[in-house]
Protein backbone atom coordinates (compact mmCIF):
# COMPACT_ATOMS: atom_id res chain seq x y z
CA UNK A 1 0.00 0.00 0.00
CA UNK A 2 2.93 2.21 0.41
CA UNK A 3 6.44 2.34 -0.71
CA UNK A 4 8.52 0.54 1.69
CA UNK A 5 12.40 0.54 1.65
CA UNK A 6 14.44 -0.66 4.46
CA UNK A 7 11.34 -0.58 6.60
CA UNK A 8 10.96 3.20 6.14
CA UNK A 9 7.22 4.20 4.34
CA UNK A 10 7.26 6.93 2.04
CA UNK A 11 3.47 8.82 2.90
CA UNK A 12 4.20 10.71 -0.54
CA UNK A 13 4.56 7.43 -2.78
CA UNK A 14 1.12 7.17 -3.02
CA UNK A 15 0.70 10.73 -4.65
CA UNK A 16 3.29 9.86 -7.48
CA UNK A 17 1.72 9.69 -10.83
CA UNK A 18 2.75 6.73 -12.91
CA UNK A 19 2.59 5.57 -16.52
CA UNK A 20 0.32 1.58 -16.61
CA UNK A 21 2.14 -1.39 -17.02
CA UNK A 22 5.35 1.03 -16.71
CA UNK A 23 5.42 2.11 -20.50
CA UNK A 24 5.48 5.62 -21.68
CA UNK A 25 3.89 6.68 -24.68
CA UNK A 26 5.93 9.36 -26.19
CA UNK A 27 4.37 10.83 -29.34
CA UNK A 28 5.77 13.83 -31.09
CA UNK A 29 7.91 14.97 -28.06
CA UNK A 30 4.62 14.92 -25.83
CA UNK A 31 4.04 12.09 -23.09
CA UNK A 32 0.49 10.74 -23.77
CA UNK A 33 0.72 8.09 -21.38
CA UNK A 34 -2.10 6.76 -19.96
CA UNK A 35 -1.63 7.01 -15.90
CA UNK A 36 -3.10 6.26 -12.82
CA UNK A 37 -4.77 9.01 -12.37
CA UNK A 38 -6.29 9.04 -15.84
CA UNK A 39 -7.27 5.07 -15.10
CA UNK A 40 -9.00 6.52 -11.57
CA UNK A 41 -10.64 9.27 -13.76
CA UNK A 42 -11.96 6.61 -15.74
CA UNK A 43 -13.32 4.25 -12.75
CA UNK A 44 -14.73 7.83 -11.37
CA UNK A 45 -17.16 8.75 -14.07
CA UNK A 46 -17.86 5.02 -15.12
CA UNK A 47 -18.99 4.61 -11.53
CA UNK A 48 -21.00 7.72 -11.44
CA UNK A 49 -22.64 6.64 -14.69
CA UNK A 50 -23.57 3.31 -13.15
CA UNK A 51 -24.90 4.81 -10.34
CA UNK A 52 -26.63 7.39 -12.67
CA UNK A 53 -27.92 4.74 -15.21
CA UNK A 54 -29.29 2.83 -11.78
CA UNK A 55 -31.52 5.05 -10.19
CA UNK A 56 -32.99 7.16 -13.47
CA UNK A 57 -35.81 3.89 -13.75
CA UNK A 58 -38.50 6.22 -13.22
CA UNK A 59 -40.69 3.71 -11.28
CA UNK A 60 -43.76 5.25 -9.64
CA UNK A 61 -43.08 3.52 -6.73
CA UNK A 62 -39.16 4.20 -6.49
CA UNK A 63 -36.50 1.89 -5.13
CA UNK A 64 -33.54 2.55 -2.94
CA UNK A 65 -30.87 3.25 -5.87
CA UNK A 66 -34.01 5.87 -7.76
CA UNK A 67 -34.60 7.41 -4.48
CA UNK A 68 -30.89 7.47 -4.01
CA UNK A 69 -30.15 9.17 -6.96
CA UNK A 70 -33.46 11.72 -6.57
CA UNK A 71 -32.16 12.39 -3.54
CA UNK A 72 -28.81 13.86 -4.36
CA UNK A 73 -30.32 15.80 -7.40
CA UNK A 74 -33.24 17.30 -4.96
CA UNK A 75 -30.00 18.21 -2.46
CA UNK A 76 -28.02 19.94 -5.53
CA UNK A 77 -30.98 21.75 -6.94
CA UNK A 78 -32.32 23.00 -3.35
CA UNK A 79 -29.08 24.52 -2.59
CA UNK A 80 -29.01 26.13 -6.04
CA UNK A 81 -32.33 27.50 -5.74
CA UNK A 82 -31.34 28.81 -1.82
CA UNK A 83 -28.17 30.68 -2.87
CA UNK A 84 -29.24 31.90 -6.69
CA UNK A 85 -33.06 31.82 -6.69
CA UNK A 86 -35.95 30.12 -9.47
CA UNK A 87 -32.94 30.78 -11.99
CA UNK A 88 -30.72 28.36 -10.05
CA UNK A 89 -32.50 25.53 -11.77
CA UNK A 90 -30.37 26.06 -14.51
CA UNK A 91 -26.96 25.38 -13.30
CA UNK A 92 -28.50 21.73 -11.21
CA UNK A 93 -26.62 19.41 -14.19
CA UNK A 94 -23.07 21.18 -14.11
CA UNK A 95 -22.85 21.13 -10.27
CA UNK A 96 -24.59 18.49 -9.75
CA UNK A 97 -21.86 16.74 -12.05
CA UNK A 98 -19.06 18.73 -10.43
CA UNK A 99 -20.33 17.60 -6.97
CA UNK A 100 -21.06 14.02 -7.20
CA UNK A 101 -17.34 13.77 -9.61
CA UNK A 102 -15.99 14.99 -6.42
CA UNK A 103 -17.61 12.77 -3.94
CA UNK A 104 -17.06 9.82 -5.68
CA UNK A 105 -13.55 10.88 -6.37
CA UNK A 106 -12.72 11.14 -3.01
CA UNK A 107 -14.77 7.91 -1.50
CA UNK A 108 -12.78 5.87 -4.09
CA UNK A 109 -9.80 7.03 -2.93
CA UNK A 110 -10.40 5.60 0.31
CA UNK A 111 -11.48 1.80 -0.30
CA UNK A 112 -9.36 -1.01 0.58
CA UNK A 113 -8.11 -1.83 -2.42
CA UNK A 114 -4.56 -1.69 -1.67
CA UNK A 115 -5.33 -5.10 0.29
CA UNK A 116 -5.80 -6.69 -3.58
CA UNK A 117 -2.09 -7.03 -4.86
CA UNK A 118 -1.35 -4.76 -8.01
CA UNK A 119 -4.42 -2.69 -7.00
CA UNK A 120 -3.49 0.68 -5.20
CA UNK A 121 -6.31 3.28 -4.92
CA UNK A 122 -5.48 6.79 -6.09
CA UNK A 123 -7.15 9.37 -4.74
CA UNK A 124 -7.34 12.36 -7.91
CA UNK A 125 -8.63 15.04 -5.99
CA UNK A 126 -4.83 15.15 -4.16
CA UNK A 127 -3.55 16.63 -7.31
CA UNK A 128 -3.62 20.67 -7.78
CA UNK A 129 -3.81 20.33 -11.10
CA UNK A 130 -7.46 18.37 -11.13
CA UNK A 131 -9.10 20.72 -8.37
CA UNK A 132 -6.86 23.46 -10.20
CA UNK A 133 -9.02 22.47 -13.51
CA UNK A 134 -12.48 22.51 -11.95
CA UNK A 135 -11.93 25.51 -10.18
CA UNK A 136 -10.91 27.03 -13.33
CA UNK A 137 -14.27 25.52 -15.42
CA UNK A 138 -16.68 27.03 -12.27
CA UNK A 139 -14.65 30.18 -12.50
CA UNK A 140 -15.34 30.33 -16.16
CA UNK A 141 -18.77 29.77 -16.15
CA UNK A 142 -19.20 32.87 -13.51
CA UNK A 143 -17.40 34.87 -16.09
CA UNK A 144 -19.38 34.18 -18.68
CA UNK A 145 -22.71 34.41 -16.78
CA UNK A 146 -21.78 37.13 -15.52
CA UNK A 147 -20.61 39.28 -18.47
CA UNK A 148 -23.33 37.70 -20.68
CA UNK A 149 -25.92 38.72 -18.39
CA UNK A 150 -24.95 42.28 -17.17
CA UNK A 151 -22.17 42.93 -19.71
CA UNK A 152 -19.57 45.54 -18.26
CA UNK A 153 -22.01 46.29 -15.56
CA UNK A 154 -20.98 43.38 -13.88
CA UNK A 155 -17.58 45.54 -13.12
CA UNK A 156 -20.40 47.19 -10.26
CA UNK A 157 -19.99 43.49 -8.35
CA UNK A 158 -16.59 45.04 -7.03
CA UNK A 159 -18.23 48.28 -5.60
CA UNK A 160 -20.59 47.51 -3.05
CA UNK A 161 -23.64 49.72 -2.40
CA UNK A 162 -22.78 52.83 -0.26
CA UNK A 163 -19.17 52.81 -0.39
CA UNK A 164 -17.78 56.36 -0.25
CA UNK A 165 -17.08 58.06 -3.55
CA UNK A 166 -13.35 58.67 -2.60
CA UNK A 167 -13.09 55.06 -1.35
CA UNK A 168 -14.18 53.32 -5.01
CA UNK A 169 -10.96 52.80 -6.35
CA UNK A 170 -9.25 51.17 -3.14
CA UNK A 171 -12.48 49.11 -2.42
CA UNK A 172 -12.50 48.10 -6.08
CA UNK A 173 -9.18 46.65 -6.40
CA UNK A 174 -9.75 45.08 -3.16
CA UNK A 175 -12.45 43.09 -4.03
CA UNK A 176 -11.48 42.88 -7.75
CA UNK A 177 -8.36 41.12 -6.02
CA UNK A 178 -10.12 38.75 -3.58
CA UNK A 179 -12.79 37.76 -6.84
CA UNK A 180 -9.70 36.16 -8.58
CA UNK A 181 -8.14 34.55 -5.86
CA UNK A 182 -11.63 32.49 -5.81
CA UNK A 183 -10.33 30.02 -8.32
CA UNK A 184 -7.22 29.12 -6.35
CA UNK A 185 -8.73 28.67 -3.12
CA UNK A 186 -11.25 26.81 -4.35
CA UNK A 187 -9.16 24.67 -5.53
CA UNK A 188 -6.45 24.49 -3.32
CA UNK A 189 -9.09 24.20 -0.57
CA UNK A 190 -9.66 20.51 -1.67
CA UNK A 191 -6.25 19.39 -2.52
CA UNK A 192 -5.23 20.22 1.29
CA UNK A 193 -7.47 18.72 2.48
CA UNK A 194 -7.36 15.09 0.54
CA UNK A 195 -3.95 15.10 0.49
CA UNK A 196 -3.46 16.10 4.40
CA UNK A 197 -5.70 13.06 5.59
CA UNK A 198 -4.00 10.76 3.05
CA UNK A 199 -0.65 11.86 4.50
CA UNK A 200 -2.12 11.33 7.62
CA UNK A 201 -3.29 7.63 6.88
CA UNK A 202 -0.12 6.58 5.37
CA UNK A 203 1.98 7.02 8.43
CA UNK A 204 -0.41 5.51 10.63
CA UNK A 205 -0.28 2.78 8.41
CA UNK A 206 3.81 2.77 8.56
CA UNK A 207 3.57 2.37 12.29
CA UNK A 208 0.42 -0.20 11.97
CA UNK A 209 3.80 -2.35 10.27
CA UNK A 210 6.89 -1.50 11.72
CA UNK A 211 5.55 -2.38 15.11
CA UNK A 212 4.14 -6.01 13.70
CA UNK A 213 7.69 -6.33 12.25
CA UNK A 214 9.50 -5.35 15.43
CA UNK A 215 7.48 -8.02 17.02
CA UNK A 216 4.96 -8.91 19.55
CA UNK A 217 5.72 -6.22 22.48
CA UNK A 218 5.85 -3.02 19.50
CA UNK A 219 2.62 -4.57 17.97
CA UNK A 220 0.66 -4.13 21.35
CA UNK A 221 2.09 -0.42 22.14
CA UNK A 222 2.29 0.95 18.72
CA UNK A 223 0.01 -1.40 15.99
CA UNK A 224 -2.71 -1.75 18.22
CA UNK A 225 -3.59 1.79 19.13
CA UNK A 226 -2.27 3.06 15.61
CA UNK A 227 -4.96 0.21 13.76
CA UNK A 228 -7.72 1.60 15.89
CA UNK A 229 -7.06 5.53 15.20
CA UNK A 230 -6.38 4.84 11.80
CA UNK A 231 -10.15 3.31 11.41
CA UNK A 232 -11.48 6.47 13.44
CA UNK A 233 -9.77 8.92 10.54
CA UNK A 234 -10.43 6.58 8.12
CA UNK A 235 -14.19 7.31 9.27
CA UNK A 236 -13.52 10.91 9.42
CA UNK A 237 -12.17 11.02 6.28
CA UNK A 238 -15.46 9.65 4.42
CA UNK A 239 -17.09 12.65 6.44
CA UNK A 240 -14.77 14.59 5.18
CA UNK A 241 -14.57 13.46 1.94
CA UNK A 242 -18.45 14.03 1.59
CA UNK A 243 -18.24 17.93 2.95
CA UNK A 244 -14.88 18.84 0.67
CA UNK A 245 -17.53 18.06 -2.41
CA UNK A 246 -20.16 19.76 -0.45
CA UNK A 247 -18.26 22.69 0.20
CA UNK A 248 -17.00 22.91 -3.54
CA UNK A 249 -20.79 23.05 -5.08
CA UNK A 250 -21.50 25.28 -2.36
CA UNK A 251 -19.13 27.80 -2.80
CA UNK A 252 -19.98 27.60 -6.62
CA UNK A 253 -23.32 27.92 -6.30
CA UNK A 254 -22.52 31.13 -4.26
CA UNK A 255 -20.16 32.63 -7.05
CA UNK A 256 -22.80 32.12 -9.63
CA UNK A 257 -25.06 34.03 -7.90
CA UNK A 258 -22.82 36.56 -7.56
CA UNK A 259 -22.78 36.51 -11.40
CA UNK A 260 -26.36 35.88 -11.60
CA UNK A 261 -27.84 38.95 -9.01
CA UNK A 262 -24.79 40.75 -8.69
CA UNK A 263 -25.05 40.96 -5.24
């Protein structure tokens, strides 16, 4: 489950983004390898269209999986209609997608499939670059709401009502500054906090072995009480895991109505 040399575990090895079967497609200069990540991409939305596929029956008298699936779509579209209004209904299928790509995302990440030799879960929500990327699409749909509803009047988002006429300019590059920091903490927000409780995990794991290995004695002061706090953050990260994708749509759904109601 971890990369173990000379009974030292490397909490970082698991972040390390590897070409399959150890190959590297090189084509015109440009590495078009297909990687780990891109394979856990792939399980990602082919599990969310299973679970999709599952629960869109339409059965009068709905099952678990339709109610399941009814249920998260009723949770996306109340929290867009809460924060944005009747015009939230519009954005339910992008962050509805963007929500339930993260949750699943990061609840794959945390099955036991390292037990399964050759099978190593990757978690690709620990990468800057993939919550970089969605919090660069939600960004970019804010802009273009935004301008293609109010045009250059949407400039007036970064001068709130009553501000002092000599104060404009120095509000407006204040908040003109803390609107485009929005992407990166957005994104950064997530990859902190996947990749902290992953960290986390790894070394508990590290001591869960080294004290079996150092025998019976370390096992009962170190593997014991490190097995049973690894299942309590293991449990707190699924929480936490569910909030991170939470807290993305949220925060989305709040910058769209910014863009929306300029408020």
């Amino acid at each position: 489950m971890a990369a173990e040399q000379g009974g030292k575990i490397d909490p970082m090895h698991q972040f390390l983004i590897e070409p399959l079967f150890g190959r590297h497609w090189i084509v015109n200069g440009y590495d078009l390898s297909f990687t780990n990540s891109a394979l856990w991409m792939v399980i990602t939305v082919a599990s969310l269209a299973v679970f999709m596929l599952g629960g869109m029956k339409r059965e009068l008298v709905p099952g678990r999986w339709q109610a399941a699936v009814e249920g998260f779509t009723g949770f996306v579209q109340g929290m867009l209609t809460s924060n944005i209004g009747p015009e939230g209904k519009r954005f339910v299928p992008y962050v509805f997608s963007l929500f339930m790509f993260i949750l699943f995302a990061n609840v794959l990440g945390l099955l036991p499939f390292g037990v399964v030799p050759g099978w190593h879960p990757f978690t690709i929500t620990s990468h800057l670059t993939v919550t970089g990327v969605l919090a660069i699409i939600s960004f970019s749909i804010v802009l273009i709401v935004g301008f293609g509803r109010h045009g250059f009047h949407f400039f007036s988002l970064f001068v709130p009502h009553g501000t002092p006429v000599l104060m404009i300019p120095l509000i407006f590059v204040v908040e003109l500054l803390s609107f485009l920091v929005r992407p990166f903490s957005l994104g950064l927000r997530l990859f902190v906090a996947m990749t902290a409780g992953h960290i986390l995990l790894k070394v508990l794991a590290g001591f869960v072995i080294n004290g079996i290995n150092l025998g019976v004695g370390y096992a009962a002061i170190i593997t014991l009480p490190s097995f049973v706090l690894m299942i309590g953050i293991t449990l707190l990260e699924l929480l936490v895991a569910a909030i991170q994708a939470y807290v993305f749509a949220l925060l989305t759904s709040v910058y769209l109505n910014d863009a929306v109601n300029l408020h």
